[in-house]
C-alpha atoms as a PDB file:
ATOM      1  CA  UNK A   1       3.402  16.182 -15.789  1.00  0.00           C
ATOM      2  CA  UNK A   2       4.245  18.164 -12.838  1.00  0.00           C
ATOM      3  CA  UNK A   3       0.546  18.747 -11.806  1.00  0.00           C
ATOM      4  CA  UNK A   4       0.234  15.069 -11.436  1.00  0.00           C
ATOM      5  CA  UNK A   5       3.431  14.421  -9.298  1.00  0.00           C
ATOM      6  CA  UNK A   6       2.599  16.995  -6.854  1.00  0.00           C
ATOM      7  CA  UNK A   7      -1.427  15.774  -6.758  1.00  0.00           C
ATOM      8  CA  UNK A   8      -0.293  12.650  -6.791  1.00  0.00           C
ATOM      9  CA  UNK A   9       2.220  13.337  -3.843  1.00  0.00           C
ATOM     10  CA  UNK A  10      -0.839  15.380  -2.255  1.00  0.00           C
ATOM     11  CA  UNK A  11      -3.335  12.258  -2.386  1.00  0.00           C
ATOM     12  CA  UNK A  12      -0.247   9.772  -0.912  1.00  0.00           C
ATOM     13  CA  UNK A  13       0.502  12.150   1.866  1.00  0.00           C
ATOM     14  CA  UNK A  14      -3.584  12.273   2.438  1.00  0.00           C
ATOM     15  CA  UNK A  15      -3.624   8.410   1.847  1.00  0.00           C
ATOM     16  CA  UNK A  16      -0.883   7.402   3.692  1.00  0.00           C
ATOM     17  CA  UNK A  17      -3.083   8.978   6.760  1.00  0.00           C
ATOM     18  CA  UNK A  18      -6.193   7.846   6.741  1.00  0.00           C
ATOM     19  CA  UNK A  19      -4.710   3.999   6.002  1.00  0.00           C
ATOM     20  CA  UNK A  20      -2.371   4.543   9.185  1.00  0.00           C
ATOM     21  CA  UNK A  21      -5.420   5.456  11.471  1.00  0.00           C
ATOM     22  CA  UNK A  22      -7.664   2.949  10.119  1.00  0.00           C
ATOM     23  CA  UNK A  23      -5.363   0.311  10.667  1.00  0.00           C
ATOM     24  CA  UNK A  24      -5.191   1.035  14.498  1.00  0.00           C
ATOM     25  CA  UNK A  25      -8.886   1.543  14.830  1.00  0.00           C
ATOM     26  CA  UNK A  26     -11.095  -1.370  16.448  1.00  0.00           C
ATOM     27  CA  UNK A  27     -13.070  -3.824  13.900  1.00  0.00           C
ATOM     28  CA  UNK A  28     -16.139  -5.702  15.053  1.00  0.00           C
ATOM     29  CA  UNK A  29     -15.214  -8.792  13.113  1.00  0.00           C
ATOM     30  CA  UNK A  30     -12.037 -11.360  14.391  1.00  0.00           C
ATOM     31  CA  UNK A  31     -11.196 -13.966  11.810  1.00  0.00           C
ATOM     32  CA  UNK A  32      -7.941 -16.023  11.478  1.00  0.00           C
ATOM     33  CA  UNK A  33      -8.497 -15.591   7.509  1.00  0.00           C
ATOM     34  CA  UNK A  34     -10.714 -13.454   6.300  1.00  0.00           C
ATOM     35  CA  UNK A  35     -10.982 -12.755   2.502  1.00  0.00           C
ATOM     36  CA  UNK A  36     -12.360  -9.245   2.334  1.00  0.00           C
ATOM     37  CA  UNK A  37      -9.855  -8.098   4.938  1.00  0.00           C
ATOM     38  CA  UNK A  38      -6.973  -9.944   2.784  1.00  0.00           C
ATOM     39  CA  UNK A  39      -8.362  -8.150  -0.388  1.00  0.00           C
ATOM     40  CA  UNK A  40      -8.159  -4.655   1.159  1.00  0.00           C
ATOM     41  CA  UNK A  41      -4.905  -5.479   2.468  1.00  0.00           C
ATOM     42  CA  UNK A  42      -4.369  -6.140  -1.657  1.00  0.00           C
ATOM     43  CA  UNK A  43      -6.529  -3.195  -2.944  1.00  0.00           C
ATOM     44  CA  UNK A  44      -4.554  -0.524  -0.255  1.00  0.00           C
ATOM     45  CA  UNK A  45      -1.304  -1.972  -1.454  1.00  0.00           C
ATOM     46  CA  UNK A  46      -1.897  -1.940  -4.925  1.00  0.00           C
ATOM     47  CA  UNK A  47      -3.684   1.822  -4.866  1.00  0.00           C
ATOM     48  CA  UNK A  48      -0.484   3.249  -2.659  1.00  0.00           C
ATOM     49  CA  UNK A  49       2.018   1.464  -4.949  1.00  0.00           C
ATOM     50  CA  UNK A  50       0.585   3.308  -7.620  1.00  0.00           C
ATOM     51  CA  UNK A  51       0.134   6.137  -6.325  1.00  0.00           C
ATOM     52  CA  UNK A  52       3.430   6.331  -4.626  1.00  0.00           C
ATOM     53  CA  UNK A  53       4.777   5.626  -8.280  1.00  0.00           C
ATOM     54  CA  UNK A  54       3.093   8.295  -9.844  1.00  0.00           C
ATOM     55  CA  UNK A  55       4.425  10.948  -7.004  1.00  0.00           C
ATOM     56  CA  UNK A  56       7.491  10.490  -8.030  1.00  0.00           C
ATOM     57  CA  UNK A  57       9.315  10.680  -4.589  1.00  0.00           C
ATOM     58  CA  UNK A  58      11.367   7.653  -5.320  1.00  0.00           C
ATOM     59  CA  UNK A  59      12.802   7.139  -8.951  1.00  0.00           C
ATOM     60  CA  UNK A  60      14.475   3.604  -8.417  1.00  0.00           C
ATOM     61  CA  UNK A  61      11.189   1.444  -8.980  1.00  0.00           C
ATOM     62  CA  UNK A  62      12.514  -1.326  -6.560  1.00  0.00           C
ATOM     63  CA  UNK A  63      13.150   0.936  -3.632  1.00  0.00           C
ATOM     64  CA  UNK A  64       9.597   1.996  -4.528  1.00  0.00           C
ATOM     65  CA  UNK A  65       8.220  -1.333  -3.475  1.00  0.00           C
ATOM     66  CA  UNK A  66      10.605  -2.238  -0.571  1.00  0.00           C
ATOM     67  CA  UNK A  67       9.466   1.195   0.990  1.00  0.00           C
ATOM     68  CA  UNK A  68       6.019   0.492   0.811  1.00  0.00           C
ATOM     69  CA  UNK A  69       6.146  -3.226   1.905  1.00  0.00           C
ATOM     70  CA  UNK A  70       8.132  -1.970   4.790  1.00  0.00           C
ATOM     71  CA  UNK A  71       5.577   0.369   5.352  1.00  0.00           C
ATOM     72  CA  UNK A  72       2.789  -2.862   5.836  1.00  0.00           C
ATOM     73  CA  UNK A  73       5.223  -4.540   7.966  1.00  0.00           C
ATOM     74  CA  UNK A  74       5.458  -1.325  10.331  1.00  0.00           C
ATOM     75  CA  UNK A  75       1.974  -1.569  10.420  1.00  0.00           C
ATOM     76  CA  UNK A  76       1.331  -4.778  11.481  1.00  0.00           C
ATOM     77  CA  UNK A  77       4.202  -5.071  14.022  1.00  0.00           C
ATOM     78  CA  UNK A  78       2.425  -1.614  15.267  1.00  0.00           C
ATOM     79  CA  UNK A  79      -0.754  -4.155  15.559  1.00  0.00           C
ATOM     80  CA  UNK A  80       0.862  -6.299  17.938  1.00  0.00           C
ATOM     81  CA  UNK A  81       0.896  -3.380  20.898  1.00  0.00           C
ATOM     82  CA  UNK A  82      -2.770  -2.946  20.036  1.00  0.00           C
ATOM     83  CA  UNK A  83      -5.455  -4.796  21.989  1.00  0.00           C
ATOM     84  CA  UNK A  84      -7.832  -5.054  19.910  1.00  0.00           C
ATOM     85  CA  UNK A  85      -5.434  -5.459  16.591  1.00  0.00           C
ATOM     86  CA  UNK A  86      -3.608  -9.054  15.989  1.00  0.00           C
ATOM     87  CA  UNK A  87       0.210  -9.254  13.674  1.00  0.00           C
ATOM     88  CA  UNK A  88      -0.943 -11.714  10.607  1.00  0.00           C
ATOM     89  CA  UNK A  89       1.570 -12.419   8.212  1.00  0.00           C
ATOM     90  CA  UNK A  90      -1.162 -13.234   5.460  1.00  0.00           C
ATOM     91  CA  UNK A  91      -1.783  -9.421   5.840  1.00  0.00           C
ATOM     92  CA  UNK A  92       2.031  -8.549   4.834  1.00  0.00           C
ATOM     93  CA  UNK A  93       1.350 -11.376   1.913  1.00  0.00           C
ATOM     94  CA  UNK A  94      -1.747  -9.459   0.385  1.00  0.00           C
ATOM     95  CA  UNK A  95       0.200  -6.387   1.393  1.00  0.00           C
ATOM     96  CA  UNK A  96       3.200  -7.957  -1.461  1.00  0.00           C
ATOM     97  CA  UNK A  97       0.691  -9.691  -3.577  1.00  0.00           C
ATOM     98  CA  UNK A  98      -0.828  -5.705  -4.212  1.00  0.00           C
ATOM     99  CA  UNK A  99       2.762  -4.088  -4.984  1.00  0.00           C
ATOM    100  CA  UNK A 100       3.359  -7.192  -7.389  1.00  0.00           C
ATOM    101  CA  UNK A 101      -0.278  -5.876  -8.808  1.00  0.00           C
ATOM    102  CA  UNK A 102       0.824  -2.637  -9.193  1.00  0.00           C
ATOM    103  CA  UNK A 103       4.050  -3.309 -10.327  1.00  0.00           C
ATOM    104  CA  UNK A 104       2.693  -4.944 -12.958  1.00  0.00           C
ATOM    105  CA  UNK A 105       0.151  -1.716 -13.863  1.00  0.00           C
ATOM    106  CA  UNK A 106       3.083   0.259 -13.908  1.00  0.00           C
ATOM    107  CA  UNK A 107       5.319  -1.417 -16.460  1.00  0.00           C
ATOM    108  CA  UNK A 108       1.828  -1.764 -18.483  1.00  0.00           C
ATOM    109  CA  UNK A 109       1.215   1.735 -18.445  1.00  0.00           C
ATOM    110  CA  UNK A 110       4.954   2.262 -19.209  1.00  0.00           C
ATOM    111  CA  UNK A 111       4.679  -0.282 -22.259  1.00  0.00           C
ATOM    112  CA  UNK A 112       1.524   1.897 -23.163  1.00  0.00           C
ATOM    113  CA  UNK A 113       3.182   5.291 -22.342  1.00  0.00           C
ATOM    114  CA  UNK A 114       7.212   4.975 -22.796  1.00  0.00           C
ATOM    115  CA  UNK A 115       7.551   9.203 -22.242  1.00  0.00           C
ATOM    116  CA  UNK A 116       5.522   9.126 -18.813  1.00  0.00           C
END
């Protein structure tokens, strides 16, 4: 169990990166709502929630999720002081709507697996 906690911290640490810089990097499409961006937003949220569970860093399961929510919101207010970058609060919405996912795949997998 420990090899997958410290992976697991490993890939989040990794993860946590590459989402920060590629959500300051300049995209060639601008849309007030776009789907596929709102479904990353989802994906990203749901994958780090996850992973962030599984890493074991934070035991208390809602300070889990308010951690990484706040973590969306610092990135979009960081999008404001970017040109090229706009704030959206649909983004923070997926960002929820993919903890809520995740949230949910944990207490499945601890329904499935009560000794994880």
């Amino acid at each position: 169990m420990q090899l997958i906690q410290y992976s697991s911290r490993l890939i989040l640490g990794i993860s946590i990166v590459i989402i920060s810089i590629l959500s300051i990097q300049e995209i060639d499409f601008q849309s007030s709502v776009n789907l596929s961006d709102k479904l990353l937003h989802l994906f990203c949220f749901l994958y780090i929630t996850i992973i962030s569970w599984l890493s074991r860093i934070i035991y208390k399961e809602l300070w889990l999720y308010v951690i990484v929510l706040a973590y969306g919101i610092l990135i979009e207010i960081v999008q404001i002081y970017i040109p090229y970058r706009s704030f959206e609060f649909l983004d923070i919405f997926a960002d929820f709507l993919g903890i809520l996912a995740g949230s949910l795949f944990i207490n499945f997998f601890k329904y499935l697996y009560p000794k994880y």
